[in-house]
Protein backbone atom coordinates (compact mmCIF):
# COMPACT_ATOMS: atom_id res chain seq x y z
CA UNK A 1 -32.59 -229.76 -39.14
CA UNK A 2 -30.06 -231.02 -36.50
CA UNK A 3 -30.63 -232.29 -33.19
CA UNK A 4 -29.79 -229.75 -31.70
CA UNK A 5 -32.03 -227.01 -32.69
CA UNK A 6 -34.93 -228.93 -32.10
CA UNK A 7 -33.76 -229.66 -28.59
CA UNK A 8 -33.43 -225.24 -28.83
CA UNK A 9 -37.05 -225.29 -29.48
CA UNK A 10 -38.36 -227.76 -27.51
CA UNK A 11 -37.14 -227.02 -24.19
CA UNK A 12 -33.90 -228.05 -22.72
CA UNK A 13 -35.57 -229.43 -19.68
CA UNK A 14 -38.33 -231.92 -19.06
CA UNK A 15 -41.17 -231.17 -17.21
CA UNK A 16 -41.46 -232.51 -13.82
CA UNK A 17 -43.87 -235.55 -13.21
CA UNK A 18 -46.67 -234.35 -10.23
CA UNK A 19 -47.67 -237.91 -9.00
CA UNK A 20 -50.48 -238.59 -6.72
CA UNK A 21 -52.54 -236.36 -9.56
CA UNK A 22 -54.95 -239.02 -10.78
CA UNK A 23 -54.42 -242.64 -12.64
CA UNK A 24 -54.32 -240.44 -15.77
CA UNK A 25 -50.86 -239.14 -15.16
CA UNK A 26 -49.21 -242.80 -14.56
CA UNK A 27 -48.25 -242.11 -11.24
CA UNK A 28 -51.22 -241.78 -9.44
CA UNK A 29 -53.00 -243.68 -6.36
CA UNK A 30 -49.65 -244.73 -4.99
CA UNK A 31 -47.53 -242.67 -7.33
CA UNK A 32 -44.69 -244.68 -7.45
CA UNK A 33 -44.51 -245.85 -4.03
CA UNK A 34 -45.81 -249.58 -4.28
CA UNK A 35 -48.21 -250.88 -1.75
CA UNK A 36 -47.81 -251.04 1.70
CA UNK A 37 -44.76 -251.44 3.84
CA UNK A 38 -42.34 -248.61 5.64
CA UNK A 39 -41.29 -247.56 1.55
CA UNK A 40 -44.50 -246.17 1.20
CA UNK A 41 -44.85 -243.99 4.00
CA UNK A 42 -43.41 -240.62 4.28
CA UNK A 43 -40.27 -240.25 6.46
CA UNK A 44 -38.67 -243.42 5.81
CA UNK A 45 -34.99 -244.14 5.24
CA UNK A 46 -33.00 -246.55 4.43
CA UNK A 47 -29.44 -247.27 5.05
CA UNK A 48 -27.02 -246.50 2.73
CA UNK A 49 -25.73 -250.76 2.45
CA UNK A 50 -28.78 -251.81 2.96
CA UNK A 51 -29.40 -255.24 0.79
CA UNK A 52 -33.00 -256.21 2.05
CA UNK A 53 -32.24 -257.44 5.44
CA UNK A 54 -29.45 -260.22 3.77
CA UNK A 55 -25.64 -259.84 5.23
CA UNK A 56 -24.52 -256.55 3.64
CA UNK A 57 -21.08 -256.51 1.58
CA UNK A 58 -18.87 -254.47 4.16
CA UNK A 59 -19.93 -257.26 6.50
CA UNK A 60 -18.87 -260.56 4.41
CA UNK A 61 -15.59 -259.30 3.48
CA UNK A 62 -12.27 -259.37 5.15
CA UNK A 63 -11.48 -257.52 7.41
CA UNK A 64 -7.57 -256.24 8.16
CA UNK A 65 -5.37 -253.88 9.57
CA UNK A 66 -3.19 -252.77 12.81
CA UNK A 67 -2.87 -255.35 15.61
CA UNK A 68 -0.75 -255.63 18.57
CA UNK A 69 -0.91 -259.58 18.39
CA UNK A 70 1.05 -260.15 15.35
CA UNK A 71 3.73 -258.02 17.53
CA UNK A 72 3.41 -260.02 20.40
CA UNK A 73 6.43 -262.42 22.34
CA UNK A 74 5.58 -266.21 22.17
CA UNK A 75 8.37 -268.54 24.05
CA UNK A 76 9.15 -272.22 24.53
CA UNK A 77 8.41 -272.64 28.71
CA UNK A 78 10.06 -275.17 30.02
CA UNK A 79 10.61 -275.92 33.63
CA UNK A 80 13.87 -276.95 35.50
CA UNK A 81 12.05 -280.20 37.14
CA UNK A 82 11.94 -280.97 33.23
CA UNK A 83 15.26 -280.09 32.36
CA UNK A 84 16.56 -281.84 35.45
CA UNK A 85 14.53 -285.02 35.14
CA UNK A 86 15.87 -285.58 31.30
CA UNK A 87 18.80 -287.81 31.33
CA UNK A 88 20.82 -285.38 29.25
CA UNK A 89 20.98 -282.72 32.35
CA UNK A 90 21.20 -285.02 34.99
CA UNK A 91 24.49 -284.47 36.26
CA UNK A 92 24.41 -280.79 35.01
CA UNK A 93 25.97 -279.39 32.28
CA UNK A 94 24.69 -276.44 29.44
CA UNK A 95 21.19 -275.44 28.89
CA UNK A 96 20.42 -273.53 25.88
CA UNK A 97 17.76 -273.86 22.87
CA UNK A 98 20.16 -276.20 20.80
CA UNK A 99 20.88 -278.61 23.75
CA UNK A 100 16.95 -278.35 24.55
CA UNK A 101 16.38 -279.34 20.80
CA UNK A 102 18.41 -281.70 20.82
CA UNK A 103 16.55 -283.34 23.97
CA UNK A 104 12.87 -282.56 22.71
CA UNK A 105 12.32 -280.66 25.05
CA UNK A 106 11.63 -277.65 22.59
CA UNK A 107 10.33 -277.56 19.26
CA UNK A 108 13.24 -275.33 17.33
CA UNK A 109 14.53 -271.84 17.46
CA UNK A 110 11.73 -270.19 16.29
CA UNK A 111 10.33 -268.45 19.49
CA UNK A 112 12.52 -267.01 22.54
CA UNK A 113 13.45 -269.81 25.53
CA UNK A 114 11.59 -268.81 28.65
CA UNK A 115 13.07 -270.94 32.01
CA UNK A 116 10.85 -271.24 34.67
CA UNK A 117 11.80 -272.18 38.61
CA UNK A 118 9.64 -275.53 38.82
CA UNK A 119 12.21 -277.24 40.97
CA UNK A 120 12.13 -280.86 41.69
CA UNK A 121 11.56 -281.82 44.94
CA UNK A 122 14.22 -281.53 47.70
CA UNK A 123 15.63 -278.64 45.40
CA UNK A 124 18.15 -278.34 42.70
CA UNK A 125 21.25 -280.12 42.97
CA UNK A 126 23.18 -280.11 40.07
CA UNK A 127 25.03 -277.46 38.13
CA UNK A 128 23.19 -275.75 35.08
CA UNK A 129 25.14 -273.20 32.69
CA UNK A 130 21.53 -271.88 31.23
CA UNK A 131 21.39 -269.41 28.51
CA UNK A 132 18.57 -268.77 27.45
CA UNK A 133 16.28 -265.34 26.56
CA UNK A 134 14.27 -265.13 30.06
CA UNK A 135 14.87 -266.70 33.25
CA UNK A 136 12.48 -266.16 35.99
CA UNK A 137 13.64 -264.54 39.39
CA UNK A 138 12.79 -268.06 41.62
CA UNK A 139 15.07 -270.09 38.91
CA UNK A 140 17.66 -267.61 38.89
CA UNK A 141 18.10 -267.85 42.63
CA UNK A 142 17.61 -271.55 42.60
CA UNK A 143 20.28 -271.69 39.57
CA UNK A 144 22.83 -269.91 41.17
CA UNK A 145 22.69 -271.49 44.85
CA UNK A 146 23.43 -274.26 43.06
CA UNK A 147 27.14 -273.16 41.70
CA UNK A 148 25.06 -272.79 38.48
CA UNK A 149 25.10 -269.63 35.62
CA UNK A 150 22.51 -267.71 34.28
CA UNK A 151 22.84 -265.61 31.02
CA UNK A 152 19.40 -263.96 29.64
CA UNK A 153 19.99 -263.03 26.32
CA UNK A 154 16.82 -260.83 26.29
CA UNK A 155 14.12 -260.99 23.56
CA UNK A 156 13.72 -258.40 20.54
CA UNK A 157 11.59 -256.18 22.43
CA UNK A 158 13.47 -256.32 25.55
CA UNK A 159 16.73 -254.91 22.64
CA UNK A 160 14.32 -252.30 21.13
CA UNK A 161 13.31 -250.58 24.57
CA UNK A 162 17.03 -250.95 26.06
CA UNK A 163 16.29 -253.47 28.90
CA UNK A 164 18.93 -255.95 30.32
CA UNK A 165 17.07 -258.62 32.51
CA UNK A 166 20.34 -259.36 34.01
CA UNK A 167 20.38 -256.35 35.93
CA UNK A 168 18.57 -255.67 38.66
CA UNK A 169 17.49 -252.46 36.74
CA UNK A 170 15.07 -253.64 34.08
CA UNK A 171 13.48 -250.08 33.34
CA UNK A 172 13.41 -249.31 29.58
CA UNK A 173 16.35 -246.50 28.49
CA UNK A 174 15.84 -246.11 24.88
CA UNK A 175 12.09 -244.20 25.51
CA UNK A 176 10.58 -243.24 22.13
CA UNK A 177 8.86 -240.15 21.71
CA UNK A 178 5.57 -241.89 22.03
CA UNK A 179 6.76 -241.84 25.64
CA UNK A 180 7.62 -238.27 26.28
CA UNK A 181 4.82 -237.55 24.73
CA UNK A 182 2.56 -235.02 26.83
CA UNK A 183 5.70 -234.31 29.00
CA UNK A 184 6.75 -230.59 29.77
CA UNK A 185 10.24 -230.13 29.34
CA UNK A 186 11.44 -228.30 32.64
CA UNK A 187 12.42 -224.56 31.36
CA UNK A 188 15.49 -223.24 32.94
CA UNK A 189 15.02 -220.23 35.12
CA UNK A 190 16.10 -216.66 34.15
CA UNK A 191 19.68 -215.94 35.57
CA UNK A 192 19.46 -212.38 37.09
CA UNK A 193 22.48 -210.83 37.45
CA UNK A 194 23.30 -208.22 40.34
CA UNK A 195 23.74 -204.75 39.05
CA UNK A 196 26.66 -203.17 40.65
CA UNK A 197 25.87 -200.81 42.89
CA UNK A 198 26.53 -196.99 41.69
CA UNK A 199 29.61 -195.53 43.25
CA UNK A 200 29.53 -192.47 45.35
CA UNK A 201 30.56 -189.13 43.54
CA UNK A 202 33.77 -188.10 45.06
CA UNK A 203 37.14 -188.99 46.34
CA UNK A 204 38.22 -191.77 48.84
């Protein structure tokens, strides 16, 4: 005899357990349920992670993903009182990251120059050649009443979206299609055209 005939004769399925039916059928009194507590009362649920009140798993690990901060612009600020008060600009002469480096007045090259119009006081008197990625509107005007030249290279976001901070136009003109998005395109209006009127029957 094989297995599987006496499983034929027996029954393929077991028969189901009716607890709460008396000590004599092993699950009786609390049939199953333990004693006490929110588990043995009816209508209780637990949460799926649940782990007995302890930190669940989902909440320990790591969490990662999208975020707008690792796209975000960091610069070296430095102000022209600085750059002015450092004996290597004091009579003037070319401002840009490697002549800032090379005055420790920045770090290195690995963040876009931002000037800023902190001016000395009694103004600026000298003549600064500044290149550099921004330059703020009050040390642009202080720069150039001063003989001086400004030349903002722009930073990489400032290239993606199509902006030139040296114009006075600084709106974006490469727009994505994030940007159009929800937009309407104007449709063009149906030309009519005039029917000619019929001519009269008969000679002129």
């Amino acid at each position: 005899m094989m297995i599987h005939e006496i499983t034929a004769q027996a029954g393929r399925f077991k028969k189901r357990i009716r607890v709460g039916r008396g000590e004599g059928g092993g699950r009786g009194k609390t049939s199953g349920r333990g004693n006490k507590g929110a588990g043995s009362r009816s209508g209780t649920a637990r949460k799926r992670a649940f782990e007995g009140g302890q930190m669940p798993l989902f909440r320990r690990i790591r969490k990662y993903g999208f975020s707008n901060v690792v796209f975000s612009t960091k610069f070296w600020i430095v102000n022209l009182v600085d750059i002015v008060a450092h004996p290597s600009f004091k009579n003037g002469g070319a401002v840009n990251p490697k002549t800032l480096i090379a005055a420790g007045l920045i770090r290195d090259e690995s963040r876009d120059l931002k000037i800023l119009g902190d001016m000395p006081a009694g103004g600026l008197k000298v003549k600064l050649d500044i290149t550099a990625s921004r330059v703020s509107r009050s040390a642009v005007k202080a720069i150039q009443d001063a003989g001086g030249k400004v030349q903002q290279t722009g930073t990489r976001r400032d290239k993606v979206r199509g902006v030139d901070p040296n114009s006075e136009d600084r709106s974006p003109k490469n727009l994505t299609k994030k940007l159009k998005r929800g937009k309407k395109s104007a449709k063009p209006e149906a030309k009519t055209e005039a029917k000619p009127e019929a001519k009269a029957d008969g000679k002129a």
